[in-house]
Protein backbone atom coordinates (compact mmCIF):
# COMPACT_ATOMS: atom_id res chain seq x y z
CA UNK A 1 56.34 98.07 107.07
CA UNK A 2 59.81 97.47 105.15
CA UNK A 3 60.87 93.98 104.73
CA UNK A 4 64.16 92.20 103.47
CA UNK A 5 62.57 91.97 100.18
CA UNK A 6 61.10 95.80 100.20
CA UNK A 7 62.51 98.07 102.69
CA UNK A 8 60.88 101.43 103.66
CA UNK A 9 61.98 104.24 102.24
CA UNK A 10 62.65 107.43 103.99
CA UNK A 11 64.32 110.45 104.21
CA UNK A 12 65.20 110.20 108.26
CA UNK A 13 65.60 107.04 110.44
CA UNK A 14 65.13 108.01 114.09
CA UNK A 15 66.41 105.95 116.74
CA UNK A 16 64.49 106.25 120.08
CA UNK A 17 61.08 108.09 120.82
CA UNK A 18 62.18 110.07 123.81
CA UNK A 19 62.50 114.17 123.87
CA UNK A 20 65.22 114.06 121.59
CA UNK A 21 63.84 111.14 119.12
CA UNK A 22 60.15 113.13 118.86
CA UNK A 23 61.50 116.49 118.58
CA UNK A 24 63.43 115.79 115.61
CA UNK A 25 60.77 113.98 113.92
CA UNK A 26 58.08 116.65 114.74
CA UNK A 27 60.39 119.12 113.17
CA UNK A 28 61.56 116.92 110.15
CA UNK A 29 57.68 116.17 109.19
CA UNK A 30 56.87 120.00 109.40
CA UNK A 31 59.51 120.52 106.63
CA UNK A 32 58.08 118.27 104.45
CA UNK A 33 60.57 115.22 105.05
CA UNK A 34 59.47 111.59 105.68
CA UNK A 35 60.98 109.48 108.54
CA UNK A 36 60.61 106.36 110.50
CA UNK A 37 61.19 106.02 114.36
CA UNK A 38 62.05 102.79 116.12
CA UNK A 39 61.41 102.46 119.93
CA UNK A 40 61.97 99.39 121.87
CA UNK A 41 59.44 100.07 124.62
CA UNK A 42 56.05 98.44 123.49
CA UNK A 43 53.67 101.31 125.74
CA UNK A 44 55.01 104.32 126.20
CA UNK A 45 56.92 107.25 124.06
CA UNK A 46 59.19 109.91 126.05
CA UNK A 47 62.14 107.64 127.49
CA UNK A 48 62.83 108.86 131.11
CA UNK A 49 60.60 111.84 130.47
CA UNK A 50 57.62 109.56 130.00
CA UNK A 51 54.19 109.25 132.14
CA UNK A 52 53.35 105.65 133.38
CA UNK A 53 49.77 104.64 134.29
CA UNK A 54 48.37 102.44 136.83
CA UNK A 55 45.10 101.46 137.59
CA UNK A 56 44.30 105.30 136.73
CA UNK A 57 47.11 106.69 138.81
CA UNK A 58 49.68 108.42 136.46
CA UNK A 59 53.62 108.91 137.49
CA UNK A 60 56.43 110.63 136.22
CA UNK A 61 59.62 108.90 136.33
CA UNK A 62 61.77 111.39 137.74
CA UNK A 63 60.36 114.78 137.98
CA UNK A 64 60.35 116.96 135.18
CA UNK A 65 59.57 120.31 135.13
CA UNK A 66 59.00 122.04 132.14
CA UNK A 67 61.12 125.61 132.25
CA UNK A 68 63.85 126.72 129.86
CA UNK A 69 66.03 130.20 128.81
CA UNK A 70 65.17 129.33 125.35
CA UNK A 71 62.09 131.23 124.07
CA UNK A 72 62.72 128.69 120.80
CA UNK A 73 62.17 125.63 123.33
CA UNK A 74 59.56 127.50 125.37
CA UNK A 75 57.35 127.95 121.78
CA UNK A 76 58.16 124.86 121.26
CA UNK A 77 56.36 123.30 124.13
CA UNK A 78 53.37 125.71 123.52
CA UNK A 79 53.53 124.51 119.69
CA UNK A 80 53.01 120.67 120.48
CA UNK A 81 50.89 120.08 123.11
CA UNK A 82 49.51 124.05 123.55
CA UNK A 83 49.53 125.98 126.13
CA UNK A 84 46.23 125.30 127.67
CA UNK A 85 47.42 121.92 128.95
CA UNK A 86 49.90 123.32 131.14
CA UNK A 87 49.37 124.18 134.85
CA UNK A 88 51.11 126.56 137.04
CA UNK A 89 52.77 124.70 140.03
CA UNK A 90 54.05 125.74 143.18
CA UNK A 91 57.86 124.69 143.70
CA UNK A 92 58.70 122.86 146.41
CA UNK A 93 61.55 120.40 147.27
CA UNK A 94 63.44 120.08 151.07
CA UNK A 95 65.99 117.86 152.50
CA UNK A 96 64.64 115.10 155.48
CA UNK A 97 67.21 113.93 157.74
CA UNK A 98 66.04 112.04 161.50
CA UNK A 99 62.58 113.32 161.32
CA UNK A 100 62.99 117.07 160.30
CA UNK A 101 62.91 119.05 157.26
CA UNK A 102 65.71 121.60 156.15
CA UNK A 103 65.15 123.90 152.74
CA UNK A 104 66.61 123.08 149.63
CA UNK A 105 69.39 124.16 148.41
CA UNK A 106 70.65 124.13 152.26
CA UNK A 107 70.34 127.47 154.72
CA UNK A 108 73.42 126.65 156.98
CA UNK A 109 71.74 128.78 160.03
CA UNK A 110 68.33 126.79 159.76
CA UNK A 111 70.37 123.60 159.49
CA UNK A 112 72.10 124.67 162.66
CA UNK A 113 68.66 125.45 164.31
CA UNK A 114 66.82 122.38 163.52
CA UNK A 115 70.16 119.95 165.06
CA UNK A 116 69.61 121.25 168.14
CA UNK A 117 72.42 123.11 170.92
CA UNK A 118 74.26 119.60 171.87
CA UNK A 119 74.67 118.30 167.91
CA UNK A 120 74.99 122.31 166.49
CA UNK A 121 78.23 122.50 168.98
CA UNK A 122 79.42 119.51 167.66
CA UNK A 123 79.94 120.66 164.15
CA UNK A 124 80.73 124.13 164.79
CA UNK A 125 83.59 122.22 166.67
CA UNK A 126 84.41 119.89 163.88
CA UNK A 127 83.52 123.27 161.42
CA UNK A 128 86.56 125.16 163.56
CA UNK A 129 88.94 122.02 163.20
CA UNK A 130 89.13 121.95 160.22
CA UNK A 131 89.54 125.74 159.22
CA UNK A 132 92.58 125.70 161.76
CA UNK A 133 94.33 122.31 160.78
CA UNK A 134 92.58 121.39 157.34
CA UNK A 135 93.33 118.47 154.80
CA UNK A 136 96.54 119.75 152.94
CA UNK A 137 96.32 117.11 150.04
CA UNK A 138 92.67 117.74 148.84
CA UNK A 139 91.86 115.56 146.08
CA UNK A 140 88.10 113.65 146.92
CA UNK A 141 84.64 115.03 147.47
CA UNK A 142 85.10 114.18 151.14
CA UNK A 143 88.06 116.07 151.76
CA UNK A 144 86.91 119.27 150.18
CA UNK A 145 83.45 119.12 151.61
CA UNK A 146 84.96 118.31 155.18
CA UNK A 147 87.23 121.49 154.85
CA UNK A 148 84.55 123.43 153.94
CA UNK A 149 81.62 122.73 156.72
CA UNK A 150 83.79 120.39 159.15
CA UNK A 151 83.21 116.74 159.10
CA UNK A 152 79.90 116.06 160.88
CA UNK A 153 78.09 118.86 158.39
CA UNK A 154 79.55 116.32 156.11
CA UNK A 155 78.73 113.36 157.12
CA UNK A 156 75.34 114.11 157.82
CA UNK A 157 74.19 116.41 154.58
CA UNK A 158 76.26 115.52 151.83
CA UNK A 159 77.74 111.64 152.22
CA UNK A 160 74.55 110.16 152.52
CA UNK A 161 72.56 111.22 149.52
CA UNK A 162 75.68 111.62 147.00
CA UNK A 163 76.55 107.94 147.76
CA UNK A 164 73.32 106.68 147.00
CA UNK A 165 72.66 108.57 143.63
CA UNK A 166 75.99 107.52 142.61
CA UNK A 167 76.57 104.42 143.98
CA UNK A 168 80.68 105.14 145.17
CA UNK A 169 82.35 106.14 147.89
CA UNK A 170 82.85 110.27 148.32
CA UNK A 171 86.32 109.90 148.70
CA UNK A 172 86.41 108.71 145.24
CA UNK A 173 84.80 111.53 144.05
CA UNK A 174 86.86 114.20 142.80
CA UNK A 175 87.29 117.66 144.61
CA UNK A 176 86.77 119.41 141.50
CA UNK A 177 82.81 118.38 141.23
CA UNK A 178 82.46 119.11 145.28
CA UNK A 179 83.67 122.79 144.29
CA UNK A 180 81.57 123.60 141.29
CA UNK A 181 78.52 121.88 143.12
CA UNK A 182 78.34 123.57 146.06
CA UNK A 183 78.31 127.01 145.91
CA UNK A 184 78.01 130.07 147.97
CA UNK A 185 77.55 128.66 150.90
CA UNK A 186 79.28 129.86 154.11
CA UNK A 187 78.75 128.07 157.11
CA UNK A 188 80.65 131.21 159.17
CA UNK A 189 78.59 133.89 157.52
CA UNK A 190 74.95 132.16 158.35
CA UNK A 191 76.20 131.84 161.94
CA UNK A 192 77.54 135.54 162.22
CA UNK A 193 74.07 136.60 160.29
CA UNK A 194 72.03 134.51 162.49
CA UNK A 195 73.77 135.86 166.07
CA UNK A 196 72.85 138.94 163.87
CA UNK A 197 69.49 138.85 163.47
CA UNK A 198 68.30 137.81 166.80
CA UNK A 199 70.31 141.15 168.20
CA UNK A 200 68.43 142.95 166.22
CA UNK A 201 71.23 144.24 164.52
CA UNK A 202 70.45 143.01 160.49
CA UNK A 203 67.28 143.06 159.38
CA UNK A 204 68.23 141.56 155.57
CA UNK A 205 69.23 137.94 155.98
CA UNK A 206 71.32 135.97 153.76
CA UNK A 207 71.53 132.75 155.84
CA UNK A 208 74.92 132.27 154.37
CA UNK A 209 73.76 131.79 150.88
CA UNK A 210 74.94 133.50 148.34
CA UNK A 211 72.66 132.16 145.41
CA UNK A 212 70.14 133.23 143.06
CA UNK A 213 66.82 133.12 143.67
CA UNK A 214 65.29 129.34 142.74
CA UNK A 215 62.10 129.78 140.65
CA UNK A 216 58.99 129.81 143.05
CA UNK A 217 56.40 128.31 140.57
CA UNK A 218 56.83 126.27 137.08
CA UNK A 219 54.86 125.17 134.35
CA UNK A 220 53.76 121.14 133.54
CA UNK A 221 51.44 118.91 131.91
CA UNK A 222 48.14 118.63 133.61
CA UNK A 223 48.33 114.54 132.84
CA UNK A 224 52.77 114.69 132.99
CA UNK A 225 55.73 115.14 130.90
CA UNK A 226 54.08 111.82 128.64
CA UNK A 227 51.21 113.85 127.60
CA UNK A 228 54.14 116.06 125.74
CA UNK A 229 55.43 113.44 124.00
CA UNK A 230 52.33 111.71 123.33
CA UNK A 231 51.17 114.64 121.70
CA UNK A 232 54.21 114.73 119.28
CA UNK A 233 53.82 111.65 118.42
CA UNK A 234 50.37 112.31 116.90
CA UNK A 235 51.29 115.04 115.64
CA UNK A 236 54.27 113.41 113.76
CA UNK A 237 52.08 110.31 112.48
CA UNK A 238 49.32 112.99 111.43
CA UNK A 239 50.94 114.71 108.88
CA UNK A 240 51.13 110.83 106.98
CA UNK A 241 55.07 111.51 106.76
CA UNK A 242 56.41 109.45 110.29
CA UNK A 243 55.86 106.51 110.98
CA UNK A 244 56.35 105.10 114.24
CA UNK A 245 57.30 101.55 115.38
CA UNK A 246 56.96 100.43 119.00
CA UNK A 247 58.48 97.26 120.47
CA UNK A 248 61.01 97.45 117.87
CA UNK A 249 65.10 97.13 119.18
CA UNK A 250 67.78 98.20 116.75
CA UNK A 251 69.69 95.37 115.24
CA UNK A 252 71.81 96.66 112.89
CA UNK A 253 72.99 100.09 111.04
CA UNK A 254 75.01 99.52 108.34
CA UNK A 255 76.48 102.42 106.31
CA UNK A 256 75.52 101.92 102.29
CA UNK A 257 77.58 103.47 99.87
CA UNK A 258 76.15 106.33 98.54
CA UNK A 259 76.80 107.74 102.42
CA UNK A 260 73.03 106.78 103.59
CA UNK A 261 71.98 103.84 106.15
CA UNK A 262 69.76 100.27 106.21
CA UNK A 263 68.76 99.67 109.48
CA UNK A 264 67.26 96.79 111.11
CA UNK A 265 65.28 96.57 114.28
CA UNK A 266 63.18 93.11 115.67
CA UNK A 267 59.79 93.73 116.75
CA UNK A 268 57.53 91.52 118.06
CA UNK A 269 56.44 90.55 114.63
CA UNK A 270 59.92 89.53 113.04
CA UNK A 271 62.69 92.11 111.62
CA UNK A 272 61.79 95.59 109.93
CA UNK A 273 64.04 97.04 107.31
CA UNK A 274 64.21 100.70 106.82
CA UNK A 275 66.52 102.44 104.12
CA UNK A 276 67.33 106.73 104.72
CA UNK A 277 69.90 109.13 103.58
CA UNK A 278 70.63 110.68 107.25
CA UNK A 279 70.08 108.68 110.50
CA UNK A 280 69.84 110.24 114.14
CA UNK A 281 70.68 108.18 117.51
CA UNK A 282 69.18 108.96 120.75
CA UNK A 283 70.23 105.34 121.59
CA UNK A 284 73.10 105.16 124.55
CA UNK A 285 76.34 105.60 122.67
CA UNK A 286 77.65 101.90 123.94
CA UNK A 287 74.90 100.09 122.59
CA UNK A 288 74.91 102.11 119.01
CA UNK A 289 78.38 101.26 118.40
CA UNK A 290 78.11 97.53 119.13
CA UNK A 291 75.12 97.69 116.35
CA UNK A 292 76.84 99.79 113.82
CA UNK A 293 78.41 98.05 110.52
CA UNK A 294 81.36 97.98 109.88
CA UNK A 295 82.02 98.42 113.44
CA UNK A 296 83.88 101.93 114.61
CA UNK A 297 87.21 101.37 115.67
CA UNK A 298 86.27 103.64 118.29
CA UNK A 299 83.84 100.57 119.69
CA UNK A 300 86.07 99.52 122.35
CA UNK A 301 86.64 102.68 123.64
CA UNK A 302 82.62 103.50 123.60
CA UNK A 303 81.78 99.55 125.38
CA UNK A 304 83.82 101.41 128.53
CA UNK A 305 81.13 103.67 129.21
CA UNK A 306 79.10 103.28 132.07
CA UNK A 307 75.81 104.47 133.29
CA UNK A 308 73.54 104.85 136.67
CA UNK A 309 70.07 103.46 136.56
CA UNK A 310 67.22 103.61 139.09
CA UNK A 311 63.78 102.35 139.67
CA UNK A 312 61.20 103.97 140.49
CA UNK A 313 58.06 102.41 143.57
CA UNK A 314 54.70 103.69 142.79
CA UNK A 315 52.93 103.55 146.26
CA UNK A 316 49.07 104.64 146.43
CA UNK A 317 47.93 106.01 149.71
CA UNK A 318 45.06 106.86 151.48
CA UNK A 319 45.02 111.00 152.15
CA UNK A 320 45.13 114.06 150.04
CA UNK A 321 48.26 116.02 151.02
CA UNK A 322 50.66 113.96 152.81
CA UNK A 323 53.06 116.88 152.82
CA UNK A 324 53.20 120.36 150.41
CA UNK A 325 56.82 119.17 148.32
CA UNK A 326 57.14 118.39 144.82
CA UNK A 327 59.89 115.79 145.93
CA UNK A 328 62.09 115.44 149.28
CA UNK A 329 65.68 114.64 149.18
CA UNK A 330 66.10 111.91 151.54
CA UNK A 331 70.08 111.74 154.02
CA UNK A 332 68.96 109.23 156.45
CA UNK A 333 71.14 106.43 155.80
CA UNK A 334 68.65 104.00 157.75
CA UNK A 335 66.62 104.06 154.39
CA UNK A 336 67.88 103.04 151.15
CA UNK A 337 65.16 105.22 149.16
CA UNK A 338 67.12 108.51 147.60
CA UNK A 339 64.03 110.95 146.73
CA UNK A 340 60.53 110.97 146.97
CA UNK A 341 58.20 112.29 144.67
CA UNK A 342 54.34 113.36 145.26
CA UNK A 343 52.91 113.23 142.81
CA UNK A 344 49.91 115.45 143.69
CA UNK A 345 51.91 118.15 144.34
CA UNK A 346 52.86 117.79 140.66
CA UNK A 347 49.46 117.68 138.86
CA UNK A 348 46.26 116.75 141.01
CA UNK A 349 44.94 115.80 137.84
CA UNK A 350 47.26 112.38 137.93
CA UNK A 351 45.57 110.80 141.03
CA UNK A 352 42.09 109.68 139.96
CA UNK A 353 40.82 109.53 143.65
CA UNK A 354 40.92 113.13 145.72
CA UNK A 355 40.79 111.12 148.55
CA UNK A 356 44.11 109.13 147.72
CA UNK A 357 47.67 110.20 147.19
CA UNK A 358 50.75 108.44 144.94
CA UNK A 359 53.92 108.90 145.78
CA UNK A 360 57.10 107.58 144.14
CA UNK A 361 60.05 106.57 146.34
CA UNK A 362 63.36 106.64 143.65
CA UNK A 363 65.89 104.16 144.11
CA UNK A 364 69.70 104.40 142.53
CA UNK A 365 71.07 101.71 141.53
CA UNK A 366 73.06 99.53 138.69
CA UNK A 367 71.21 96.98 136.71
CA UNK A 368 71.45 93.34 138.12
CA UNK A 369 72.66 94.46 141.66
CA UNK A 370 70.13 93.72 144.39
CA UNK A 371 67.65 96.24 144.22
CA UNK A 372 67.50 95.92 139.97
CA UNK A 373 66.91 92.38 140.70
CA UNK A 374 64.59 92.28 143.29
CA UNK A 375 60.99 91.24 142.83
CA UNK A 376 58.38 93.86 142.22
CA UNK A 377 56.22 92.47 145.97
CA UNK A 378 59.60 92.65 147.65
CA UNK A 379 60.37 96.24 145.92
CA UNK A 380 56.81 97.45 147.16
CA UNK A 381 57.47 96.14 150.89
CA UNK A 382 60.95 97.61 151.11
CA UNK A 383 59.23 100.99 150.10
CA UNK A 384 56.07 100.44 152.33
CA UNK A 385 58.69 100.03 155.23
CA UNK A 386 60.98 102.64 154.50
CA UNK A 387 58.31 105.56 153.82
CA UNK A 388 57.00 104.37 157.52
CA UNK A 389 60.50 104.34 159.06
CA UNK A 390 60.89 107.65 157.85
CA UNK A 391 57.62 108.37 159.48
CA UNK A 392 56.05 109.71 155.98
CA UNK A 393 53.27 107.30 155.98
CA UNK A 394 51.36 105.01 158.21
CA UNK A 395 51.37 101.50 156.06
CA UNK A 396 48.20 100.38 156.97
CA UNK A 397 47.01 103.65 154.74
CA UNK A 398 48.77 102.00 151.53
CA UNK A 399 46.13 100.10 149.62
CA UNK A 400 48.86 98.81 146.47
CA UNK A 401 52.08 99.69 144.45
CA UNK A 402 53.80 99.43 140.89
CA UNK A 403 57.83 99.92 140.02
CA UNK A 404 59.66 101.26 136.99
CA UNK A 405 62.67 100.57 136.32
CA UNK A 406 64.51 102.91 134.39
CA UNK A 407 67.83 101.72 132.76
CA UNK A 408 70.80 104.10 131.92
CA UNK A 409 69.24 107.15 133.64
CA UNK A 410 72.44 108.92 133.94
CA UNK A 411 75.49 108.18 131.99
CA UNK A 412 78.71 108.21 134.46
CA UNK A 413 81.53 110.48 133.92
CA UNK A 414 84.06 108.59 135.20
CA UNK A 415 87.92 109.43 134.45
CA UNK A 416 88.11 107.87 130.93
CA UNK A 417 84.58 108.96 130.08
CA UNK A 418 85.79 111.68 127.80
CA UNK A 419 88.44 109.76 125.89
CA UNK A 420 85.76 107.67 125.06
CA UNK A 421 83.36 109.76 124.39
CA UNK A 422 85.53 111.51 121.75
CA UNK A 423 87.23 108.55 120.09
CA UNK A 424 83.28 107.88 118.88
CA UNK A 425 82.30 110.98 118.23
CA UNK A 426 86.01 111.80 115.75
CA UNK A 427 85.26 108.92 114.42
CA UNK A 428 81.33 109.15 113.06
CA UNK A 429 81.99 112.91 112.46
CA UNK A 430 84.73 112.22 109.89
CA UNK A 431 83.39 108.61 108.50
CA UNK A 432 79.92 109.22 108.84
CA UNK A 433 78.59 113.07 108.55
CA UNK A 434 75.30 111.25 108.12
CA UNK A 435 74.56 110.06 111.57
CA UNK A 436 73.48 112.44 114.02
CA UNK A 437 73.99 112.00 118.21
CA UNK A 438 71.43 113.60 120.24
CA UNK A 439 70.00 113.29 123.58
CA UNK A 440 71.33 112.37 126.75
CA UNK A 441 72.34 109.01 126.12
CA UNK A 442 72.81 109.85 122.82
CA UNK A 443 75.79 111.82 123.41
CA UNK A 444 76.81 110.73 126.84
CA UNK A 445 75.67 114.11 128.88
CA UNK A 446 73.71 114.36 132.03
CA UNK A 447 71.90 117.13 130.51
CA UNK A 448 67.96 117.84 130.88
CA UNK A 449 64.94 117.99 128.54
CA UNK A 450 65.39 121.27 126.95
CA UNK A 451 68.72 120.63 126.14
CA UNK A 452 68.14 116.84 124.35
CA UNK A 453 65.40 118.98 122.58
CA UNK A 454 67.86 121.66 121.96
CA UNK A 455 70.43 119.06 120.05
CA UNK A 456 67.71 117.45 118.26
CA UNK A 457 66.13 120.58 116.97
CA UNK A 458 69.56 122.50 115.56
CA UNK A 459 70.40 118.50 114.40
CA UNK A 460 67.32 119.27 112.23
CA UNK A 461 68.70 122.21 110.78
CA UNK A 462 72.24 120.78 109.77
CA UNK A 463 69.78 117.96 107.96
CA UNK A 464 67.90 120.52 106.18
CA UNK A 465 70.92 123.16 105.25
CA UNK A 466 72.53 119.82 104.31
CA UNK A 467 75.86 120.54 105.87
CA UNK A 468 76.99 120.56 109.63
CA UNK A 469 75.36 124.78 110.39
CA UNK A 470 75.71 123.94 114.46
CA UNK A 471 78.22 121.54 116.49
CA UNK A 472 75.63 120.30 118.67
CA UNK A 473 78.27 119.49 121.10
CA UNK A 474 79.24 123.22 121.98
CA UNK A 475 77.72 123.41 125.76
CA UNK A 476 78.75 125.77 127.89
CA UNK A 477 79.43 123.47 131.10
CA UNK A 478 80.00 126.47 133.42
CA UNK A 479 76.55 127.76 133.37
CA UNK A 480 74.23 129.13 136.17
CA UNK A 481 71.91 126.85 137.97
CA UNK A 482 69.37 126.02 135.72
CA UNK A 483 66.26 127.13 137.84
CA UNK A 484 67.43 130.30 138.00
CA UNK A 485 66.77 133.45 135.96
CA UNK A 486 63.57 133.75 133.81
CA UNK A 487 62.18 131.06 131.33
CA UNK A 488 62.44 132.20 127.83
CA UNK A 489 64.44 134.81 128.69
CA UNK A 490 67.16 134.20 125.78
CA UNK A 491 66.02 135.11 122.08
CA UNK A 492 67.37 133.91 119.14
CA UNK A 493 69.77 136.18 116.95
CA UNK A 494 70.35 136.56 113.65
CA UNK A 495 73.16 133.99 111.62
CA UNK A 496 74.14 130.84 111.55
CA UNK A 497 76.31 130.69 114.54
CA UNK A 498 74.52 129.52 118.10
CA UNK A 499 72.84 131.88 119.17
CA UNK A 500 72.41 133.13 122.84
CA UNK A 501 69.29 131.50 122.34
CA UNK A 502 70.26 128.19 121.51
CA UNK A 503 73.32 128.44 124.29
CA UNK A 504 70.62 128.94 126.84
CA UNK A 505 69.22 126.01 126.17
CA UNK A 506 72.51 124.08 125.73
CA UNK A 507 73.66 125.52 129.36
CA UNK A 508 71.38 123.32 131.18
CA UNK A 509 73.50 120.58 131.13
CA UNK A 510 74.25 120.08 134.92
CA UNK A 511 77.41 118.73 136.82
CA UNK A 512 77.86 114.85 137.38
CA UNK A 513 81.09 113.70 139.61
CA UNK A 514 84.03 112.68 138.11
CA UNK A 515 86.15 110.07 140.22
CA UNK A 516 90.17 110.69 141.96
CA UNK A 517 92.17 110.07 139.90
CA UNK A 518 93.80 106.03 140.59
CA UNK A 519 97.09 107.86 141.15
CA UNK A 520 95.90 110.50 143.83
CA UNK A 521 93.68 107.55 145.78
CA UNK A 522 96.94 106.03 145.91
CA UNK A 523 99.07 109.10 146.98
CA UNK A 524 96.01 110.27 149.51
């Protein structure tokens, strides 16, 4: 371990033992280099893609299934943890709302089916309003959904659930985010289809939805996403080349002279000092730049960033399949839970008991509001309550629970977010060619697994080419939904441009709402 008096020496300093973190240091050891990884969680390696246990139970903290367009990702996967730990699974995910269940993405005709004749007529009215008089000045979420599918279709499927992962109002939303989020969906054309089909006169439904095909199975960890990143990091500390440090917060990165970096990070027994010629950050980009020495002029800008966290209640119950989903998006506003996950329907390998279930109700929220702060008994009571309000489970069948909380899930694109986001990033890439962004938090992107693999692992290459080969920040944000289309299907090329491969990868990076604009709130 390096002291003040004898620091430790190595090639790499990692920051953060998530996807991003591990990938890079899996790949740096395989080339020979030596490099030390700080993570401030004592327990567990994989950030938000880690797998928590409790009393035996094991949960994921978010749902992650493991499917990419990059073959190079895909092998990947196989390489670490081998492909004999992974388990085919069924997809399944729906929307509740007042005791029913309506497919995911949404089939406008089966929505219209399951309301009923007296609330269907009600927003095919509201549906008709607003095609004949419509909002002229469209500028929030709100308005453009409401144009779109009326205001009742609004209020009931899309308010809801987008306020609560959020945390702000839909009409601060921006228009822009409503349009590339919902696509292909018309309300008119599932109605006409649906008359249709029960005349006998169509016999090839569309149900108004003009998307691709959402994969029907996917692959994951027998024990969860952890057992992926657990895996790396033996792997990483078995080659004698990585070294690993839990419980250990970064201090301090200070820039030496000859372009390399001393960092410091506090453990729980006293300060660690590590000396390396590159350094790679998986840490949010607001806390890096209040740690780095000198401090980036670009600090201020980066301290304006914001982020959406969530916690996660861990509720065991009594009975095998409670229902056949993966997760349920919940739109009852009487509840304050967002999603639900089964666990079971993930891996029944992660619920010791075949006679019990775990499921994990998610809740969005900001650290230090309400539901951060409440206390873990309180947390497990308001998710005992909800899950029977919502008529899910019968509480006297829930025998105990545990929460997670998860800080800076999602970073927030708000409207400064890229301003800021650039001022850092100029700034490092012309000061500092040295220190590498990766990850989600990293590099401020909503983006999923593959992808913080993806930046790690062409990060890796620009280390060992020893010049910048790839701008890890070249993501196509206008790709296809993510689930669709075949896993792997995307080899790499030849050169040392990104290849299709690599892009595939990259174009995972799904949408997150940016807000109206201060000047358009005011004008609307």
């Amino acid at each position: 371990m390096g002291t003040t008096n004898n620091p430790l020496k190595v090639d790499v300093a990692i920051i953060g033992a998530g996807p991003a973190g591990l990938t890079a240091g899996y790949l740096l050891t395989k080339q020979g280099k030596t490099v030390a990884i700080v993570e401030k969680d004592e327990t567990y390696v994989g950030g938000i893609s880690r797998t928590v246990e409790h009393e035996g139970y094991r949960f994921d903290i978010g749902g992650h299934r493991f499917f990419s367009k990059s073959q190079q990702v895909v092998d990947l996967w196989n390489e670490i943890l081998g492909e004999d730990d992974f388990i085919q699974r069924p997809r399944m995910s729906r929307i509740y709302y007042e005791g029913k269940f309506y497919s995911y993405p949404l089939r406008a005709f089966e929505a219209l089916w399951n309301l009923g004749i007296l609330r269907s007529t009600v927003c095919m009215a509201s549906y008709l309003q607003y095609k004949l008089f419509p909002k002229r000045d469209v500028k929030s979420f709100e308005d453009w959904t409401t144009n779109q599918f009326g205001h009742k279709l609004y209020s009931i499927f899309f308010k809801t659930y987008t306020e609560k992962v959020w945390g702000m109002p839909c009409d601060e939303m921006s228009a822009d985010w409503a349009a590339q989020r919902i696509k292909g969906l018309s309300l008119w054309g599932a109605v006409t289809d649906g008359l249709k089909r029960s005349l006998g006169l169509n016999k090839k439904p569309n149900d108004g939805q003009a998307v691709k095909t959402l994969l029907e199975t996917f692959r994951y960890p027998r024990l969860g996403p952890g057992m992926m990143w657990e895996a790396a990091r033996d792997k990483i500390l078995a080659t004698g080349k990585g070294q690993l440090f839990m419980g250990h917060a970064l201090k301090q990165l200070s820039a030496d002279a000859k372009g390399g970096w001393r960092m410091s990070a506090s453990g729980p027994d006293g300060d660690i000092l590590i000396e390396a010629d590159h350094a790679i950050s998986s840490a949010p980009m607001r806390e890096l730049s209040k740690r780095l020495h000198p401090l980036p002029q670009s600090t201020l800008q980066a301290n304006e960033l914001k982020y959406r966290d969530f916690l996660t209640v861990a509720l065991m119950v009594e009975g095998e399949d409670l229902f056949p989903d993966n997760w349920i998006y919940i739109h009852d506003s009487k509840v304050k839970v967002g999603r639900v996950q089964n666990f079971r329907s993930w891996s029944p390998e992660m619920i010791p008991d075949e006679d019990m279930a775990c499921v994990g109700l998610e809740y969005f929220c900001f650290e230090g509001d309400g539901l951060w702060s409440m206390e873990d008994d309180d947390l497990v009571k308001l998710a005992t309550d909800e899950m029977e309000i919502l008529g899910l489970v019968d509480r006297k069948k829930v025998k105990s629970g545990a929460v997670v909380r998860q800080e800076k899930a999602y970073p927030v694109y708000d409207e400064d977010y890229a301003a800021n986001v650039d001022a850092m990033r100029v700034e490092l890439e012309e000061k500092h060619p040295t220190l590498h962004l990766v990850g989600r938090n990293g590099m401020h992107r909503y983006n999923n697994q593959d992808h913080a693999m993806m930046t790690a692992m062409l990060t890796v290459e620009n280390i060992i080419a020893g010049e910048r080969v790839y701008d890890t920040w070249c993501v196509n944000e206008d790709a296809e939904y993510h689930e669709a289309g075949d896993e792997g299907a995307e080899r790499t090329l030849p050169n040392r441009q990104l290849t299709e491969d690599q892009a595939a990868a990259l174009n995972s990076v799904r949408d997150v709402p940016t807000k109206v604009e201060p000047k358009d709130r005011e004008a609307a």
